[in-house]
N, C-alpha and C. Protein backbone atom coordinates (compact mmCIF):
# COMPACT_ATOMS: atom_id res chain seq x y z
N UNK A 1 -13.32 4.75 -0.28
CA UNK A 1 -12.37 3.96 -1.03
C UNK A 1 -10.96 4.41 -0.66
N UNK A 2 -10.20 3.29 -0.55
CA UNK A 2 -8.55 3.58 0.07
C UNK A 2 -8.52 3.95 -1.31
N UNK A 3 -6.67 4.46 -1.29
CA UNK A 3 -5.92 4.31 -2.42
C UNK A 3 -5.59 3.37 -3.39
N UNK A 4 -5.12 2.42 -2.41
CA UNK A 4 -4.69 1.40 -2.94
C UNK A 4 -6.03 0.55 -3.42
N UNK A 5 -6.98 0.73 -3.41
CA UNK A 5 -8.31 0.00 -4.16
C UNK A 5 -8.68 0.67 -5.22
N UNK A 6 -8.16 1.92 -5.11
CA UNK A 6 -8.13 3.14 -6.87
C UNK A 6 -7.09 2.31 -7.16
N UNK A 7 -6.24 2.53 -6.72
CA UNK A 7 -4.70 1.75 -7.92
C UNK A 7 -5.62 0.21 -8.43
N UNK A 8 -5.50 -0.55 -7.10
CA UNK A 8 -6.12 -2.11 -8.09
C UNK A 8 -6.93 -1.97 -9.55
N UNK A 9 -8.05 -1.35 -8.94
CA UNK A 9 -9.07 -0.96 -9.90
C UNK A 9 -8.56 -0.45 -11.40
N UNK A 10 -7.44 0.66 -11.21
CA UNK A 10 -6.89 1.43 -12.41
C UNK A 10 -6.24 0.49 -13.20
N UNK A 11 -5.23 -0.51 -12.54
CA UNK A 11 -4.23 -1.87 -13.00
C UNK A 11 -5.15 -2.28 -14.05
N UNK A 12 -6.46 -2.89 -13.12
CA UNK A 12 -6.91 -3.78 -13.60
C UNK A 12 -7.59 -4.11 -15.13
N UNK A 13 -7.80 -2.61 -15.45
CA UNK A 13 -8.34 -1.89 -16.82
C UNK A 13 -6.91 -2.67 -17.72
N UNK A 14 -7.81 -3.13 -19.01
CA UNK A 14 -6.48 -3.94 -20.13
C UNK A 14 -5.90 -2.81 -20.34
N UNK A 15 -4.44 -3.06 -20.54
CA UNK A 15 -3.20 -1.68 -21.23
C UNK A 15 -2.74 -1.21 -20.15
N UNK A 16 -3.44 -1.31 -19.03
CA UNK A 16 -3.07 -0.25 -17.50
C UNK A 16 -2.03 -0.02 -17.05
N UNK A 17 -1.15 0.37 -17.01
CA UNK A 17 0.52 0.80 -16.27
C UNK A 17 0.57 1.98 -15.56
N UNK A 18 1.42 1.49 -14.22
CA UNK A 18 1.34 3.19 -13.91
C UNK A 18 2.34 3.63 -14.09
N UNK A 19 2.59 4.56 -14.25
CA UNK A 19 4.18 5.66 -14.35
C UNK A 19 4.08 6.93 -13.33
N UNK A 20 4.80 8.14 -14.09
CA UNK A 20 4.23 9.52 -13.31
C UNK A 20 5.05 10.32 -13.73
N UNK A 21 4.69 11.70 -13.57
CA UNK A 21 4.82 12.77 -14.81
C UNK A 21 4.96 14.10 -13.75
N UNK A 22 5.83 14.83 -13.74
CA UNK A 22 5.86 16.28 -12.58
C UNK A 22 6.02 15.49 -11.40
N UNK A 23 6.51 14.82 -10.96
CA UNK A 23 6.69 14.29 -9.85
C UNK A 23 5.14 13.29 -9.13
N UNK A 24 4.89 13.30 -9.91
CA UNK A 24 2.81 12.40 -9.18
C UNK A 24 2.71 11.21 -9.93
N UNK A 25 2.47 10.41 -9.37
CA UNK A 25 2.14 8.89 -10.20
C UNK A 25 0.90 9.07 -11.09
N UNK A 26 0.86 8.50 -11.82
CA UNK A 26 -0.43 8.78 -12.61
C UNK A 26 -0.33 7.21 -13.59
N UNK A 27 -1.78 6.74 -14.47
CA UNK A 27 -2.24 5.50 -14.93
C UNK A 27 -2.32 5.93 -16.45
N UNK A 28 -1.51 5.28 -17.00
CA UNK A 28 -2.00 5.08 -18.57
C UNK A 28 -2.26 3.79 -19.64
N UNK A 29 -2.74 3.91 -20.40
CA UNK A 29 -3.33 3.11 -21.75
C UNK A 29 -2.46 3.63 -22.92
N UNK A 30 -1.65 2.67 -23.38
CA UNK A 30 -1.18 3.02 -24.87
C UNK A 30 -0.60 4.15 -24.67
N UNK A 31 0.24 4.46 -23.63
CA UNK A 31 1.08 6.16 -23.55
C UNK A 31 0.34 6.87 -23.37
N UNK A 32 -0.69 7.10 -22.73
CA UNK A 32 -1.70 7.95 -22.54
C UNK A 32 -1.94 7.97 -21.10
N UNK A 33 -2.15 9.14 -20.58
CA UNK A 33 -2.53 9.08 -19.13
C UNK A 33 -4.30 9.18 -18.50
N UNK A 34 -4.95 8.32 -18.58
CA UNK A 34 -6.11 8.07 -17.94
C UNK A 34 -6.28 8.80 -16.45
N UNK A 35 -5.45 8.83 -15.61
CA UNK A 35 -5.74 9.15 -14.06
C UNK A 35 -4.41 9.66 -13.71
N UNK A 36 -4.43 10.48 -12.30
CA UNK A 36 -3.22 10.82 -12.05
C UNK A 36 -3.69 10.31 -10.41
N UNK A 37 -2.79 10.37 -9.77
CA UNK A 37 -3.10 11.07 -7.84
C UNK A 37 -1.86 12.23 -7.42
N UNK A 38 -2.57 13.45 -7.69
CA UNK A 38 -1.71 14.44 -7.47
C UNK A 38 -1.55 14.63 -5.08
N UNK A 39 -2.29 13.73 -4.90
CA UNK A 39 -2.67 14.35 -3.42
C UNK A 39 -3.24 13.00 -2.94
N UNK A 40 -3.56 13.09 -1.65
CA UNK A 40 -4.19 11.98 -0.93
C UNK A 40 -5.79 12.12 -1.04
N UNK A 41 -6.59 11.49 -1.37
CA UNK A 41 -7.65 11.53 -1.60
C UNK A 41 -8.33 12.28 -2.92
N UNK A 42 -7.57 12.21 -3.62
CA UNK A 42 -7.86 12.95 -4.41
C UNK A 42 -6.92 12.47 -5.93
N UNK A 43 -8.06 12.30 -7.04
CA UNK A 43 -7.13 11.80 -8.11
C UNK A 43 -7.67 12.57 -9.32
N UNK A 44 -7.26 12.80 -10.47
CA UNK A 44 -7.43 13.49 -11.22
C UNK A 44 -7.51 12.42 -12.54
N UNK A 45 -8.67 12.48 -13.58
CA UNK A 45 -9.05 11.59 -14.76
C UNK A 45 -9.41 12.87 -15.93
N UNK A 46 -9.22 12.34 -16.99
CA UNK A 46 -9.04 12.64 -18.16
C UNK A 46 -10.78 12.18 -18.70
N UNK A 47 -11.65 13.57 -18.99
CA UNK A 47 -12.96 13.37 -19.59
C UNK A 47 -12.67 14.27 -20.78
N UNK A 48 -13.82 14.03 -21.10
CA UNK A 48 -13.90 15.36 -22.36
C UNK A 48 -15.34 16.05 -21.65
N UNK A 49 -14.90 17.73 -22.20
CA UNK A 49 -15.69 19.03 -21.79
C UNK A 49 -16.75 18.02 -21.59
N UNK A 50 -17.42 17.66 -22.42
CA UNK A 50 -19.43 17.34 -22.38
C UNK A 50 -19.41 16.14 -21.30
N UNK A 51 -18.34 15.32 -20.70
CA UNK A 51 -18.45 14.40 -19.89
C UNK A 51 -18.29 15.16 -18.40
N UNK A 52 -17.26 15.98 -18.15
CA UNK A 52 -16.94 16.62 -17.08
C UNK A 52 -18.26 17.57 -16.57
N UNK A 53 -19.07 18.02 -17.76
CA UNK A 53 -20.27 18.58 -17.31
C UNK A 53 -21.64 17.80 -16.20
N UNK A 54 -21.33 16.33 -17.38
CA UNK A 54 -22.04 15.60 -16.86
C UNK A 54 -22.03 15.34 -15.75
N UNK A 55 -20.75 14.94 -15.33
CA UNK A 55 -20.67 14.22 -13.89
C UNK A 55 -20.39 15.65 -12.97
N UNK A 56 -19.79 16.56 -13.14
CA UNK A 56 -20.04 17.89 -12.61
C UNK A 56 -21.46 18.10 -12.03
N UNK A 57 -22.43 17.53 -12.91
CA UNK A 57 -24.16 17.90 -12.29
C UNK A 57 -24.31 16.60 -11.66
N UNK A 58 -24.13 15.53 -12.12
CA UNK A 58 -25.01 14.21 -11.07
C UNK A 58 -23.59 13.78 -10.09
N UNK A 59 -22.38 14.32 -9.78
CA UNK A 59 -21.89 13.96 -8.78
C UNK A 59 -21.31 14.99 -8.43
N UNK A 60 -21.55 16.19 -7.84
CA UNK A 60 -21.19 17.56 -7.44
C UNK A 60 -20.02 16.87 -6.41
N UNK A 61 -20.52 16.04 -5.19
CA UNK A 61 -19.73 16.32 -4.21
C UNK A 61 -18.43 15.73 -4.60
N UNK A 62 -18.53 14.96 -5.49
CA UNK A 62 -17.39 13.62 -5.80
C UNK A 62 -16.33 14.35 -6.83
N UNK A 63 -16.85 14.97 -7.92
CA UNK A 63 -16.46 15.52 -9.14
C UNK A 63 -16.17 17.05 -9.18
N UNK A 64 -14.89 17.79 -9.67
CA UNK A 64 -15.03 19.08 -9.81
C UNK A 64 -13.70 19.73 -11.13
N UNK A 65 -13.84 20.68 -11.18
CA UNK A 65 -13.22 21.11 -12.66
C UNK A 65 -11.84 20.92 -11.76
N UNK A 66 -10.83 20.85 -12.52
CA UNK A 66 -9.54 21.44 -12.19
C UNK A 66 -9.36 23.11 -12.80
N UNK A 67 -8.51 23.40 -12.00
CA UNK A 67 -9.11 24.91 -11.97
C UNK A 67 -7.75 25.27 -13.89
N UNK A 68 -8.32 26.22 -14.18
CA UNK A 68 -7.63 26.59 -15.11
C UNK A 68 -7.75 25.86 -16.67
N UNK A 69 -6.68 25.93 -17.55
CA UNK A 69 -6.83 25.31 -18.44
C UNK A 69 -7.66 24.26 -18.77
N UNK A 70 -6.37 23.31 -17.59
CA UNK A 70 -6.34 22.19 -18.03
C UNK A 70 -8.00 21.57 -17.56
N UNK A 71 -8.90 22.25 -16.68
CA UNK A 71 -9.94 21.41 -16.23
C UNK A 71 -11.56 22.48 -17.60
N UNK A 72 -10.87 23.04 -18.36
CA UNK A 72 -11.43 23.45 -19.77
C UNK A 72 -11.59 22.73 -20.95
N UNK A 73 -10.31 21.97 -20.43
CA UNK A 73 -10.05 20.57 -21.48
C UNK A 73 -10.65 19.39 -20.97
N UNK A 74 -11.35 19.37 -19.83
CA UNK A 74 -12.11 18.45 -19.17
C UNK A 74 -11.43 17.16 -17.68
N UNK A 75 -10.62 18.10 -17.38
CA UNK A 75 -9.15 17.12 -16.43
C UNK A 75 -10.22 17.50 -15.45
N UNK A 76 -10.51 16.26 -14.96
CA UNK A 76 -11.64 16.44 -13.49
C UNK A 76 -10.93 16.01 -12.39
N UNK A 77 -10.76 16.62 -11.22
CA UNK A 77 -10.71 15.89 -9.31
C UNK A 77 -11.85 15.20 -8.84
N UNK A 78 -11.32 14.43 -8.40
CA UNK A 78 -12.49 13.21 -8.22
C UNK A 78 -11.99 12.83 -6.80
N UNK A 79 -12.82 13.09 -6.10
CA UNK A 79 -12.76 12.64 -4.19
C UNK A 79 -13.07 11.91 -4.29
N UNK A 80 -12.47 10.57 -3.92
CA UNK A 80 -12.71 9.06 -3.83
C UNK A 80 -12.61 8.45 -2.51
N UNK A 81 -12.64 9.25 -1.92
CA UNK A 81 -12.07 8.29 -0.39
C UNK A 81 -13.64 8.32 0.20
N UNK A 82 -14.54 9.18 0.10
CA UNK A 82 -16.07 8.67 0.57
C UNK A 82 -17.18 7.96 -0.70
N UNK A 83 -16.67 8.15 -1.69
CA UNK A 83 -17.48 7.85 -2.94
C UNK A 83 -17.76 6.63 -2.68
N UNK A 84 -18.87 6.11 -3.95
CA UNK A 84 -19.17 4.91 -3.95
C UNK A 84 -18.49 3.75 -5.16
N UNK A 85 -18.61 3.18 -4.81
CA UNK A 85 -17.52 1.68 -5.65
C UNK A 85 -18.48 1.92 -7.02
N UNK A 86 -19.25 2.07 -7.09
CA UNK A 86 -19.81 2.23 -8.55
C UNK A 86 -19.63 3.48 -9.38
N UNK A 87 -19.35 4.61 -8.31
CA UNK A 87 -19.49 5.74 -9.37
C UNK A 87 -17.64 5.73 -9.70
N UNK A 88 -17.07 5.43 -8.66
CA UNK A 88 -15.71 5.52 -9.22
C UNK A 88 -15.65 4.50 -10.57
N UNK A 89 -16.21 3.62 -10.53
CA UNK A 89 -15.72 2.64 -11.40
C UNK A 89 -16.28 2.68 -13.02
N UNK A 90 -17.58 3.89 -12.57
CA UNK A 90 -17.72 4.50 -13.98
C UNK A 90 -17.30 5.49 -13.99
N UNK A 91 -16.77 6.44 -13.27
CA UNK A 91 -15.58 7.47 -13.46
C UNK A 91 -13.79 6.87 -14.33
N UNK A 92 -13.50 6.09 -13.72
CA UNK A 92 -12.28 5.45 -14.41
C UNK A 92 -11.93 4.49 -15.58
N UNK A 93 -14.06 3.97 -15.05
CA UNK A 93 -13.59 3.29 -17.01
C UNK A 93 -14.10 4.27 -18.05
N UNK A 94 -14.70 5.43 -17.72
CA UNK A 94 -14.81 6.18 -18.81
C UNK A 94 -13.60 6.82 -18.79
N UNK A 95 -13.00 7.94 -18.31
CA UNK A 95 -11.50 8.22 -18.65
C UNK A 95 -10.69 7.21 -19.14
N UNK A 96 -10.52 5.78 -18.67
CA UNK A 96 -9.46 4.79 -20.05
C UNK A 96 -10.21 4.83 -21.11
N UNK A 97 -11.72 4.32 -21.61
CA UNK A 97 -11.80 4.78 -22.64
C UNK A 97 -11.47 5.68 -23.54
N UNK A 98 -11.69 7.09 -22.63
CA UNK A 98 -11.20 8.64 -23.52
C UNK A 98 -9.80 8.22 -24.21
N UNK A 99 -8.71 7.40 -23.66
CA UNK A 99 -7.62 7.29 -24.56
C UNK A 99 -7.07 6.14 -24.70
N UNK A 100 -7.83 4.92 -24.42
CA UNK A 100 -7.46 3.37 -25.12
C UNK A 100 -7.46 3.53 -26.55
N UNK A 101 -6.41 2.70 -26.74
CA UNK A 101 -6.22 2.02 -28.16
C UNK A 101 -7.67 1.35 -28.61
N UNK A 102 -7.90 1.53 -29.58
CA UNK A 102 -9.54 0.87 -30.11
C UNK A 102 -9.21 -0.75 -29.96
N UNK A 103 -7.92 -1.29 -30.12
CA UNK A 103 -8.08 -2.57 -29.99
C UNK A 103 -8.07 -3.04 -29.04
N UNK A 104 -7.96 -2.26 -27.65
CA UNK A 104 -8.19 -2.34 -26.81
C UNK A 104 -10.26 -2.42 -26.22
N UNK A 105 -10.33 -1.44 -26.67
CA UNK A 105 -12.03 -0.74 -26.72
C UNK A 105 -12.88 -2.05 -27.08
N UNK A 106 -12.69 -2.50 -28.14
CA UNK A 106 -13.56 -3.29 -28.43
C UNK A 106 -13.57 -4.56 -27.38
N UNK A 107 -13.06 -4.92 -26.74
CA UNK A 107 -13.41 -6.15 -26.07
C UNK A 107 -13.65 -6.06 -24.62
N UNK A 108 -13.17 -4.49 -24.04
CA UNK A 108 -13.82 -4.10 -22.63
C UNK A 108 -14.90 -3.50 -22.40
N UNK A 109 -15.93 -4.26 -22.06
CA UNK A 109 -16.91 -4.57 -21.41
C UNK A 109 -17.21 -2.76 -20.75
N UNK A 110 -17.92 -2.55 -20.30
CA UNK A 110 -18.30 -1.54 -19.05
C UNK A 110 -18.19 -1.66 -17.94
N UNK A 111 -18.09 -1.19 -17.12
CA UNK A 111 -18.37 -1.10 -15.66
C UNK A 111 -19.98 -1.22 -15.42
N UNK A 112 -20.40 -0.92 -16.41
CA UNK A 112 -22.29 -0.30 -15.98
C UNK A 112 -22.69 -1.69 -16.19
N UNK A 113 -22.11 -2.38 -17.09
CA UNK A 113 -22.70 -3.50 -18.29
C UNK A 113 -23.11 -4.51 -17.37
């Protein structure tokens, strides 16, 4: 997956805007930051601990902690440039979930669905 097919994809989520924060563009919902791209190939999403575990075990090569704090709090790196169009796309709609507005929530669908 290019970049620019993560960005479409991220847009495309309802609420989606991008901005950027420390100098890195990054995607949010309702003032909230869902995704960042600190680097080329490489983007960083917002899980919680018990989700980052998850995908930590069924996508080792794709998924990994960010080191320190912040990947304690569940901030995962996600290699997207060999991944597959499906796992990213349940990687990114679960991070907008983690911080959409509920009135948002209720009418988006899944990626899986």
């Amino acid at each position: 997956m290019r970049t620019e097919d993560l960005e479409k994809r991220a847009l495309g989520l309802p609420g989606a805007v991008e901005s950027a924060h420390f100098g890195k563009r990054d995607f949010r919902v309702g003032n909230r930051i869902f995704m960042s791209l600190p680097e080329a190939g490489r983007a960083v999403v917002k899980f919680t601990p018990g989700q980052q575990k998850l995908f930590l075990e069924t996508e080792p090569g794709v998924c990994a902690a960010v080191p320190g704090g912040w990947g304690l709090k569940g901030w995962t790196s996600v290699y997207f440039t060999d991944a597959e169009d499906d796992i990213i796309a349940h990687v990114m709609d679960t991070a907008w979930r983690n911080v959409a507005p509920k009135g948002l929530l209720n009418g988006h669908k899944t990626s899986a669905a």
